[in-house]
Protein backbone atom coordinates (compact mmCIF):
# COMPACT_ATOMS: atom_id res chain seq x y z
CA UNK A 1 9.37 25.95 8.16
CA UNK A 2 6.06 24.46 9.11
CA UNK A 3 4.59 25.24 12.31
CA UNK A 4 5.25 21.93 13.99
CA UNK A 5 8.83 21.83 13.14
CA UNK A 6 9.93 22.01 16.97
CA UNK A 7 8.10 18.61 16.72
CA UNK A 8 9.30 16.33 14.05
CA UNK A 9 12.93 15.10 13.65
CA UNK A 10 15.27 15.35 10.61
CA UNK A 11 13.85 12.32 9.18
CA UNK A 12 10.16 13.52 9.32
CA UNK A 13 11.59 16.92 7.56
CA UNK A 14 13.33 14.57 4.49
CA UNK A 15 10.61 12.96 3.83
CA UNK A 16 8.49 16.10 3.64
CA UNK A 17 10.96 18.05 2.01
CA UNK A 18 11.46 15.03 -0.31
CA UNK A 19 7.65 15.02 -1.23
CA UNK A 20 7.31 18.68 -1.44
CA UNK A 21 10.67 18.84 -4.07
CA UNK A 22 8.36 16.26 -6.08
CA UNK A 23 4.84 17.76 -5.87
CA UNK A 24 6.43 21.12 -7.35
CA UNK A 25 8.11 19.40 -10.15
CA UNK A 26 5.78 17.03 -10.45
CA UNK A 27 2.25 18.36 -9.70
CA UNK A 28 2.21 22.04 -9.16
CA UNK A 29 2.91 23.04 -12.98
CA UNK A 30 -0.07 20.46 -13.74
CA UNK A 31 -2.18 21.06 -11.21
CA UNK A 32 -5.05 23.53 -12.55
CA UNK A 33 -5.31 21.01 -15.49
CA UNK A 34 -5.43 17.64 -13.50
CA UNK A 35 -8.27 19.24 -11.31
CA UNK A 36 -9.80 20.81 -14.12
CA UNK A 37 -10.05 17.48 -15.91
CA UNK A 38 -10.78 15.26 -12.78
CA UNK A 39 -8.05 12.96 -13.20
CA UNK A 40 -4.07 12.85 -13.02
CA UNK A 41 -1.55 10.64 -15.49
CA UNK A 42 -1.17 7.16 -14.41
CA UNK A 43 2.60 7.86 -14.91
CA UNK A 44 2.51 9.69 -11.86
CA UNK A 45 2.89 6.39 -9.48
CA UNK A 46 5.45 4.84 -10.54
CA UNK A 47 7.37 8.74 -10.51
CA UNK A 48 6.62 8.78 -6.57
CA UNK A 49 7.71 5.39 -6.21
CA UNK A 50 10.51 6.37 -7.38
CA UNK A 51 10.83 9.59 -4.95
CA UNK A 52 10.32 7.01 -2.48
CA UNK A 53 6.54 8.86 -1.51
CA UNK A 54 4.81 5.62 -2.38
CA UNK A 55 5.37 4.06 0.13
CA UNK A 56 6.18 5.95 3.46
CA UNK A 57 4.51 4.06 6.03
CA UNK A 58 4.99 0.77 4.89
CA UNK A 59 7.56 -1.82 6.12
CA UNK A 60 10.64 -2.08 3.66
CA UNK A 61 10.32 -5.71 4.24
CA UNK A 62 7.08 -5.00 2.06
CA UNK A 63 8.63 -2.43 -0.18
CA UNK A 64 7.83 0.48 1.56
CA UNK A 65 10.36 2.98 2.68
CA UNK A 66 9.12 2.50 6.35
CA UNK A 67 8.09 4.97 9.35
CA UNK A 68 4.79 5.60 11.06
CA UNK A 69 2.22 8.29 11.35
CA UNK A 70 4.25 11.21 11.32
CA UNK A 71 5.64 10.41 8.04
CA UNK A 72 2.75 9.76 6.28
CA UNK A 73 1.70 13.06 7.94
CA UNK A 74 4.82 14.94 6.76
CA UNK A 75 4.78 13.02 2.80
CA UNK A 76 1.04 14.61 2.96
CA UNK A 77 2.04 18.16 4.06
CA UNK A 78 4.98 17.91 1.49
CA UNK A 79 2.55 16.30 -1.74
CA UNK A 80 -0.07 19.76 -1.06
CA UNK A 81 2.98 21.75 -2.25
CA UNK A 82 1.66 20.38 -5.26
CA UNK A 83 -1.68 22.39 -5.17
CA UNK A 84 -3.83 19.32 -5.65
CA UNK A 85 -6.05 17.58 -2.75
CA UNK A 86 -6.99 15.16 -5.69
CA UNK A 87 -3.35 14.18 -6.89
CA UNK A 88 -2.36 14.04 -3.04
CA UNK A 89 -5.13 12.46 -1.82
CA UNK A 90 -4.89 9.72 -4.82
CA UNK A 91 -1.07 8.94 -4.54
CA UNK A 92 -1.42 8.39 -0.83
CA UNK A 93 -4.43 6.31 -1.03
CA UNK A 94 -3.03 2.76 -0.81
CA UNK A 95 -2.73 4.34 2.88
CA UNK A 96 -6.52 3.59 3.67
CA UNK A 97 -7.03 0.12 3.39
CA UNK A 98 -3.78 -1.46 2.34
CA UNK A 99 -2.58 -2.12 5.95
CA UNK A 100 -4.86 -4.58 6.85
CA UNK A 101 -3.47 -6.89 3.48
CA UNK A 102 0.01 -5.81 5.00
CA UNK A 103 -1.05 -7.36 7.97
CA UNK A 104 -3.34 -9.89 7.18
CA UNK A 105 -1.72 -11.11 3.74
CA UNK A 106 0.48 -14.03 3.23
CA UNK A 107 3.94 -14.03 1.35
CA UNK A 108 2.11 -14.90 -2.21
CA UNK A 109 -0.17 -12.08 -1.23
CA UNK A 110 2.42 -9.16 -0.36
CA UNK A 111 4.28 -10.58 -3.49
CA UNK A 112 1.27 -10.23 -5.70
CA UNK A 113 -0.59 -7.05 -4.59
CA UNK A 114 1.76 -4.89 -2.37
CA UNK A 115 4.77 -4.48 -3.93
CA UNK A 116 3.51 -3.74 -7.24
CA UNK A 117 2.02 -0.66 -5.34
CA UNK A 118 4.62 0.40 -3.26
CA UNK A 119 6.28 0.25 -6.94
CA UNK A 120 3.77 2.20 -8.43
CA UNK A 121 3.46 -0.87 -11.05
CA UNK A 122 -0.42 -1.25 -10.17
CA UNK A 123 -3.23 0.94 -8.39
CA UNK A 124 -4.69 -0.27 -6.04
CA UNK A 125 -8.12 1.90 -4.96
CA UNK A 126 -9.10 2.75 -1.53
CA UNK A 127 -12.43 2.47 0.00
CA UNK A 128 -12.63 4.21 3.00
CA UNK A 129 -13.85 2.34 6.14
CA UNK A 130 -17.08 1.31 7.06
CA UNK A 131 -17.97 4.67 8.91
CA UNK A 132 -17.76 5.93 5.50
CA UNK A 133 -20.54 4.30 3.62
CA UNK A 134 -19.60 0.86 3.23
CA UNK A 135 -22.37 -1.43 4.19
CA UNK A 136 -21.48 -4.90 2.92
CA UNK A 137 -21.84 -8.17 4.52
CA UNK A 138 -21.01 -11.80 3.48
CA UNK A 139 -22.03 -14.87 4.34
CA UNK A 140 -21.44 -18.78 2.99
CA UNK A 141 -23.69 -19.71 0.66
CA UNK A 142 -25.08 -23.35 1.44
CA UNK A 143 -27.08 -23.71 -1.56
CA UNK A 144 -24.04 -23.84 -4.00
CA UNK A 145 -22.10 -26.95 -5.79
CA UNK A 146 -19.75 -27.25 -3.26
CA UNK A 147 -21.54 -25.31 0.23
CA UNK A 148 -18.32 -23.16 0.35
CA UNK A 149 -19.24 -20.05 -1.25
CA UNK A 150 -19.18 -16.61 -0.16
CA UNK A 151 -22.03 -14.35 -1.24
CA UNK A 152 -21.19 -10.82 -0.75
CA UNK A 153 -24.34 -8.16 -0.86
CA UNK A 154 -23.84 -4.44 -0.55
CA UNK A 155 -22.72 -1.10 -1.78
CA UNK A 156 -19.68 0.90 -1.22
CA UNK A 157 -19.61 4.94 -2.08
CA UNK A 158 -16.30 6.58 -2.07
CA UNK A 159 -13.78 4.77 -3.57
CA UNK A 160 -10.30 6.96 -4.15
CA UNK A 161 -8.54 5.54 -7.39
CA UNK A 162 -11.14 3.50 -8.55
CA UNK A 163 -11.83 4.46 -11.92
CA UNK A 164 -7.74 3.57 -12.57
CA UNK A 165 -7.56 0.38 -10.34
CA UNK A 166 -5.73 -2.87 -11.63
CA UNK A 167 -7.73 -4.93 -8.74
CA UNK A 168 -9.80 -4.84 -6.07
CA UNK A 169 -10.29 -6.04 -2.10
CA UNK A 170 -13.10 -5.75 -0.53
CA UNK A 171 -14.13 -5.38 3.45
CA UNK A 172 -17.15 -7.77 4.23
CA UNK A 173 -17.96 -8.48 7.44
CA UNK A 174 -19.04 -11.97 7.57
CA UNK A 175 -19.96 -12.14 11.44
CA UNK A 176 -23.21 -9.79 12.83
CA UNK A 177 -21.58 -6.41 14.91
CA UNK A 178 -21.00 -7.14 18.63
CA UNK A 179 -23.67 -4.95 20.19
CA UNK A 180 -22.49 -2.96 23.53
CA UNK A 181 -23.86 -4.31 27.12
């Protein structure tokens, strides 16, 4: 029993218990060796896909398995079971930046780069948010063929799943930061 228990419902404790039944199988027998080595099999994604860990907090209509915060929360407290920060921190790391393609993203979009996530079919790297290093901006470029270009400039530190990514997105902001008044 966790010491918020009083707090979540039976839901929240499935999908923990669910994730923490996985990271011991799983993970925990691994574990010294994944960290060891700095890296986890790539077999591992589609195996929480299939434990239905991929994708807690994303809409089924997406191919997630749905709920909010406090299931991500609760598939996080259940994946440390596993003893790894690393293999935790990398299986739930479509959970940084893959909302705003949930959101933003059309159907060809969700089709193309979300489910195959949620499926654990492709990896899909996180950079964390601009507060975190990102400085890129973007901007059309008037000077090429057709005047519709984007030039991007930049660097990003801090990328979770990178080294193992089948594709990329990238945050640019294309418009200068409102300033306060």
């Amino acid at each position: 029993m966790g010491f918020h228990d009083n707090l979540i419902d039976a839901t929240h404790r499935q999908i923990r218990d669910t994730a923490k039944r996985f990271a011991l199988d799983a993970i925990a027998p691994h574990a010294d060796a994944w960290e060891e080595a700095g890296e986890f099999p790539r077999d591992l994604y589609p195996r929480a896909a299939a434990a239905g860990i991929l994708g807690v907090g994303f809409p089924e209509a997406v191919g997630g398995s749905g709920g909010g915060p406090m299931a991500c929360v609760m598939a996080i407290e259940g994946l440390m079971a596993g003893r790894s920060t690393g293999v935790a921190v990398g299986l739930g790391s479509a959970g940084i930046a893959m909302p705003a393609l949930v959101q933003a993203g059309d159907a060809a979009q969700i089709d193309r780069f979300v489910r195959p996530v949620m499926a654990g079919e492709k990896i899909r790297p996180s950079p964390s948010p601009a507060r975190h290093g990102q400085r890129c901006r973007g901007g059309l470029d008037t000077r090429g063929a057709h005047g519709d270009d984007y030039v991007v400039t930049g660097a990003k530190m801090f990328i979770t799943s990178g080294v193992r990514a089948d594709f990329l997105t990238t945050l640019v902001r294309t418009a200068p930061t409102p300033t306060a008044a």
